[in-house]
N, C-alpha and C. Protein backbone atom coordinates (compact mmCIF):
# COMPACT_ATOMS: atom_id res chain seq x y z
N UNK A 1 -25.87 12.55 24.82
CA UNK A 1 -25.91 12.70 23.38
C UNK A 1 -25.72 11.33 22.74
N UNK A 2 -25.73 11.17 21.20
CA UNK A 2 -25.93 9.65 20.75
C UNK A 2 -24.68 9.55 20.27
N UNK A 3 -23.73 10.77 20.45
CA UNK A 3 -22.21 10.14 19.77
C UNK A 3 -21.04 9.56 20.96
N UNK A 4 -21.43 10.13 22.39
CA UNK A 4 -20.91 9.82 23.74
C UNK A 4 -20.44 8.94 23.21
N UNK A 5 -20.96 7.22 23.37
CA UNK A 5 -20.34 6.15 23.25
C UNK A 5 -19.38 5.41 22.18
N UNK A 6 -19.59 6.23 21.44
CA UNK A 6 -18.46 5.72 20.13
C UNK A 6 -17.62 5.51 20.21
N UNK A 7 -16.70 4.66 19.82
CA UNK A 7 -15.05 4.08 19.27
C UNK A 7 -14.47 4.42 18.44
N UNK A 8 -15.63 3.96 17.09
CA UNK A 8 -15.28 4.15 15.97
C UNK A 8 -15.45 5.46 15.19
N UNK A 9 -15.41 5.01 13.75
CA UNK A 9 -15.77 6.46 12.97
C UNK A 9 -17.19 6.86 13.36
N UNK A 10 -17.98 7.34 12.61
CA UNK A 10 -19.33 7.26 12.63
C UNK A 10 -20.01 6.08 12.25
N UNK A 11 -21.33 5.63 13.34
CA UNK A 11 -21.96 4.57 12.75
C UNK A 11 -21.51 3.74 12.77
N UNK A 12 -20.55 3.33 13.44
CA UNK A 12 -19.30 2.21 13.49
C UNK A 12 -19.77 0.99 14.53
N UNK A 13 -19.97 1.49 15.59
CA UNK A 13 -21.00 1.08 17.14
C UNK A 13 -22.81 0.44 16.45
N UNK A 14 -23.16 1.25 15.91
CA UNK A 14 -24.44 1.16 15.06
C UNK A 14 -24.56 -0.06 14.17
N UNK A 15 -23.70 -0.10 13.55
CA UNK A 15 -23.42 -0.93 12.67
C UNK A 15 -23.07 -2.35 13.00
N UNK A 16 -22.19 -2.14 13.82
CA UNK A 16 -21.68 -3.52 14.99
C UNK A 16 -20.39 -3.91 14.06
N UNK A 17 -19.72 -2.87 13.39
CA UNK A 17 -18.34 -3.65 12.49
C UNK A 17 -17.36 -4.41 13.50
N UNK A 18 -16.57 -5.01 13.22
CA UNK A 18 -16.08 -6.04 13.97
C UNK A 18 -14.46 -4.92 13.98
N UNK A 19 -14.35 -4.22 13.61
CA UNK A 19 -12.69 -3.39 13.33
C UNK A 19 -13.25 -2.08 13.33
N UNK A 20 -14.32 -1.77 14.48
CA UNK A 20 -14.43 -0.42 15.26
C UNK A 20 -13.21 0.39 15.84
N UNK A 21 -12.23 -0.52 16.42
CA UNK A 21 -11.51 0.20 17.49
C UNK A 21 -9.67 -0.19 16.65
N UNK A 22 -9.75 -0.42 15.55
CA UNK A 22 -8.56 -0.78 14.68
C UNK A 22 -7.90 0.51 14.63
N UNK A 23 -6.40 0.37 15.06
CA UNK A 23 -5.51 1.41 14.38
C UNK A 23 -5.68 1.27 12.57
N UNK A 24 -5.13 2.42 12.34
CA UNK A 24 -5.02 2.86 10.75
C UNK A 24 -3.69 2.07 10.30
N UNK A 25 -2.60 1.92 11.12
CA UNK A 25 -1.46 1.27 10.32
C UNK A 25 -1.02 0.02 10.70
N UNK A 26 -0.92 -0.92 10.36
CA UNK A 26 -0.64 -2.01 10.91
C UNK A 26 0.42 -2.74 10.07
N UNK A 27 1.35 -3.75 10.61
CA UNK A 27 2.32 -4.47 9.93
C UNK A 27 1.92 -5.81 9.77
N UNK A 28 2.00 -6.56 8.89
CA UNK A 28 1.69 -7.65 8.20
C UNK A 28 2.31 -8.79 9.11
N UNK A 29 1.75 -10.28 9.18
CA UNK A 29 2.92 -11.38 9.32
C UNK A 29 3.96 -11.78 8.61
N UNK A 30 4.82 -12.78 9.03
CA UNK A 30 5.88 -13.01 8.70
C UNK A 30 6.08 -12.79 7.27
N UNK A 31 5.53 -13.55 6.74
CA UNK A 31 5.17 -14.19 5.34
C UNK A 31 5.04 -12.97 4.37
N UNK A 32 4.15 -12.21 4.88
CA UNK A 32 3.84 -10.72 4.26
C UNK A 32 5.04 -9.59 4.24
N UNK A 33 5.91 -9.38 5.62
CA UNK A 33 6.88 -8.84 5.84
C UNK A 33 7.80 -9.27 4.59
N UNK A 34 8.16 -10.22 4.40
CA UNK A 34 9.44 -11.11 3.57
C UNK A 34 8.94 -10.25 2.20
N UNK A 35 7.60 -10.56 1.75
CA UNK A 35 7.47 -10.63 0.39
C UNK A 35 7.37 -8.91 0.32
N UNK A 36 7.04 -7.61 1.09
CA UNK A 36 6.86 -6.81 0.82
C UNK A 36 8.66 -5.91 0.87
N UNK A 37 8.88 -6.65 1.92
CA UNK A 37 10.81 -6.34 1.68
C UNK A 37 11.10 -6.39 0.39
N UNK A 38 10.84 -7.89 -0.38
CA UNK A 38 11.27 -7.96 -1.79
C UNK A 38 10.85 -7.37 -2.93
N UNK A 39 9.36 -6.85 -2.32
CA UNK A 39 9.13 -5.93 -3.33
C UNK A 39 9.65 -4.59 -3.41
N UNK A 40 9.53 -3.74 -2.27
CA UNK A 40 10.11 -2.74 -2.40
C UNK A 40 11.93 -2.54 -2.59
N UNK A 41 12.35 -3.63 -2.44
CA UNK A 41 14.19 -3.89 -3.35
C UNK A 41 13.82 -3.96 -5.03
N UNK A 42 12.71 -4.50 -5.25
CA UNK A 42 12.41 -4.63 -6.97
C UNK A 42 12.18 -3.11 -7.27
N UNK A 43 11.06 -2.41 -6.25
CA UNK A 43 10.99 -1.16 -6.51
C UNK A 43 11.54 -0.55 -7.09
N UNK A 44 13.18 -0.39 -5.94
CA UNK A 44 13.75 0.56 -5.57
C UNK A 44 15.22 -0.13 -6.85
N UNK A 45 14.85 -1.27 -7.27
CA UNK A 45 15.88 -1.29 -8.34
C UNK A 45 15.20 -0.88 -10.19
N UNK A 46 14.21 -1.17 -10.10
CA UNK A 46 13.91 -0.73 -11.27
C UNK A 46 13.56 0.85 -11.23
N UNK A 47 12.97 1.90 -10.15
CA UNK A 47 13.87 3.07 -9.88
C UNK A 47 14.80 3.43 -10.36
N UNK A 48 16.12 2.92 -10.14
CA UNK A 48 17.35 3.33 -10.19
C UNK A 48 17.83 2.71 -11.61
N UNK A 49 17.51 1.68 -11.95
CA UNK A 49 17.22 1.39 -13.26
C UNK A 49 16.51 2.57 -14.64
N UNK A 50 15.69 3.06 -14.15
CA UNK A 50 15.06 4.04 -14.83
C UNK A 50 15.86 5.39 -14.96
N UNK A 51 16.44 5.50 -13.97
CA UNK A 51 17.25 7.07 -13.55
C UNK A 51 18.57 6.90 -14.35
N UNK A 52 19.13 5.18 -14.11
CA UNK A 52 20.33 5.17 -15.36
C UNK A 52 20.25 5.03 -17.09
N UNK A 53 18.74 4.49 -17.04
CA UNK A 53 18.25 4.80 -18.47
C UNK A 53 18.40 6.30 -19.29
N UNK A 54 17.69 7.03 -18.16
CA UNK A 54 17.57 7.94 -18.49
C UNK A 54 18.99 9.18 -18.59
N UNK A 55 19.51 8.64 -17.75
CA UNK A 55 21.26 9.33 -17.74
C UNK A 55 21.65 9.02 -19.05
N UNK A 56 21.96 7.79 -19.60
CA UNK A 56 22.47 6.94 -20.91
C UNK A 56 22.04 8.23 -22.08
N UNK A 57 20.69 7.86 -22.34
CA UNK A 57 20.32 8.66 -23.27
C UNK A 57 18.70 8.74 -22.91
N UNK A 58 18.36 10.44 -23.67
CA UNK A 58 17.18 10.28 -23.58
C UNK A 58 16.30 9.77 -24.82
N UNK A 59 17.39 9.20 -25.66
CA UNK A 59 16.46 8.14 -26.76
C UNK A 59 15.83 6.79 -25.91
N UNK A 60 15.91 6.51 -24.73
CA UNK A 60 15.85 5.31 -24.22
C UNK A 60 14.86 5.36 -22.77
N UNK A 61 14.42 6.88 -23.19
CA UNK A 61 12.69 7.23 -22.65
C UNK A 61 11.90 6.50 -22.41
N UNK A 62 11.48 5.98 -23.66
CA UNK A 62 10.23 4.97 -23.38
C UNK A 62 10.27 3.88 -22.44
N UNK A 63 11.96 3.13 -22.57
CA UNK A 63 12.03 1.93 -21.74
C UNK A 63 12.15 2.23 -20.35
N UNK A 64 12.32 3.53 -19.84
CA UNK A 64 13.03 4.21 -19.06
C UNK A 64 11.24 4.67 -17.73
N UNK A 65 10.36 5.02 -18.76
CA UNK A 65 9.01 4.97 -18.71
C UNK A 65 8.44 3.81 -18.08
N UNK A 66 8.58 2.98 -18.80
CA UNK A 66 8.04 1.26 -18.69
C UNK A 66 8.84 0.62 -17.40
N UNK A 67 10.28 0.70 -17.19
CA UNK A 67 10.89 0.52 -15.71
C UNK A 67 10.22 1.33 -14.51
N UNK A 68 9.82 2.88 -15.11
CA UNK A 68 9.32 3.76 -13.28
C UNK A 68 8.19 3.37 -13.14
N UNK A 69 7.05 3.26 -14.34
CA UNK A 69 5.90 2.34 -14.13
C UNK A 69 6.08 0.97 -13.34
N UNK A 70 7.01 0.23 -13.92
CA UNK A 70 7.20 -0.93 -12.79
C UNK A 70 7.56 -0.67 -11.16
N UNK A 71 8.47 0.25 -11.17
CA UNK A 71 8.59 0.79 -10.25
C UNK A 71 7.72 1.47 -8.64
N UNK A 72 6.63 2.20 -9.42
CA UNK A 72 5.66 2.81 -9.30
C UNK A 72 4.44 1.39 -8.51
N UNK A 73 4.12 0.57 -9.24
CA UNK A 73 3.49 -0.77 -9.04
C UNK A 73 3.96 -1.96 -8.29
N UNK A 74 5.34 -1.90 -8.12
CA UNK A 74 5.77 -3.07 -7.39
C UNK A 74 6.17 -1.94 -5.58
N UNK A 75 6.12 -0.77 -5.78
CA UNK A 75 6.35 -0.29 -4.38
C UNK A 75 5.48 0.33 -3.95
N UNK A 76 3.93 0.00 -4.95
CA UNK A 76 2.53 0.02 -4.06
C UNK A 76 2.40 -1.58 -3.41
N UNK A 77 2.72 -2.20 -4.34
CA UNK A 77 2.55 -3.58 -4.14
C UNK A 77 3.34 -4.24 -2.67
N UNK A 78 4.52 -3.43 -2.44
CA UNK A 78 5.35 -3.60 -1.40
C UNK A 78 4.22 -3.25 -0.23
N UNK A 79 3.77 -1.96 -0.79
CA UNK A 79 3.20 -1.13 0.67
C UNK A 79 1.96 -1.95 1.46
N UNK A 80 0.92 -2.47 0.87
CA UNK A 80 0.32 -3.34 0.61
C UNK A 80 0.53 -4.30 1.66
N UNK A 81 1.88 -4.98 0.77
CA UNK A 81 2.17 -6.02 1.86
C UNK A 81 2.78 -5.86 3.28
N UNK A 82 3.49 -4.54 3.11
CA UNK A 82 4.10 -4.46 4.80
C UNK A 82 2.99 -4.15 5.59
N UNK A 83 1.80 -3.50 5.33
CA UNK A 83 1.01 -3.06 6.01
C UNK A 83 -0.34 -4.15 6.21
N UNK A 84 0.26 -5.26 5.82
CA UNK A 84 -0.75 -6.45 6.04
C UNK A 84 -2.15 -6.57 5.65
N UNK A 85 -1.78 -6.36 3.98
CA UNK A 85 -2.57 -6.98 3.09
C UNK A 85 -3.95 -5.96 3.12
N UNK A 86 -4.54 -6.23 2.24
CA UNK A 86 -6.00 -5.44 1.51
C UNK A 86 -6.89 -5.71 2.97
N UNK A 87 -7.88 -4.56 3.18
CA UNK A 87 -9.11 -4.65 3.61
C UNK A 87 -10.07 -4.06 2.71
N UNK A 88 -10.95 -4.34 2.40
CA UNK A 88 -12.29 -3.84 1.58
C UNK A 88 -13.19 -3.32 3.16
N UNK A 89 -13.12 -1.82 3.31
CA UNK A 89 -14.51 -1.95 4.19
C UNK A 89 -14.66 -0.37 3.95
N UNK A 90 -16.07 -0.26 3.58
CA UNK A 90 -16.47 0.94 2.80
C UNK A 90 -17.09 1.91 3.95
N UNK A 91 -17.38 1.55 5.36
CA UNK A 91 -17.50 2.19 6.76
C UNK A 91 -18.73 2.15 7.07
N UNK A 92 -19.89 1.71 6.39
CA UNK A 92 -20.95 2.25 5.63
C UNK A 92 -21.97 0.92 6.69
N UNK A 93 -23.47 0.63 6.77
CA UNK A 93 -24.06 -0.37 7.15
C UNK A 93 -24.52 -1.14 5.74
N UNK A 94 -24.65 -2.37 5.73
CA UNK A 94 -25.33 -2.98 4.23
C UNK A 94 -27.00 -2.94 4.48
């Protein structure tokens, strides 16, 4: 059959992608490790930042909003980096 030899997803072999046989999760270098640690501590403080906003009063919503949004963005931003940085590859042949 023509799928026998495959590695990859589909079309992967066909295609000749160079990250056929790539695990899905991977950890970043040094450099990447450090900075995604520090992000997810920014995360996980403007988090907790937000949760004491919101304890205080709930007149203080909006700012409270604007911290979990940060929140929200700096511990994608973390994830990102522990997992060693962006790939763009759409699986596809050009």
């Amino acid at each position: 059959m023509a799928a026998e030899g495959m590695s990859g997803g589909p079309g992967a072999e066909a295609c000749g992608h160079p990250g056929a046989g790539r695990r899905l999760v991977t950890f970043g270098r040094g450099p990447l490790l450090w900075r995604g640690a520090a992000l997810g501590g920014l995360a996980a403080g403007l988090g907790a930042g937000a949760v004491k906003l919101l304890k205080v009063s709930t007149l203080l919503a909006p700012g409270a909003a604007v911290l979990g949004l940060g929140a929200v963005l700096a511990g994608w931003a973390a994830l990102v980096h522990l997992t060693g940085g962006e790939r763009f590859d759409d699986g596809g042949c050009d």
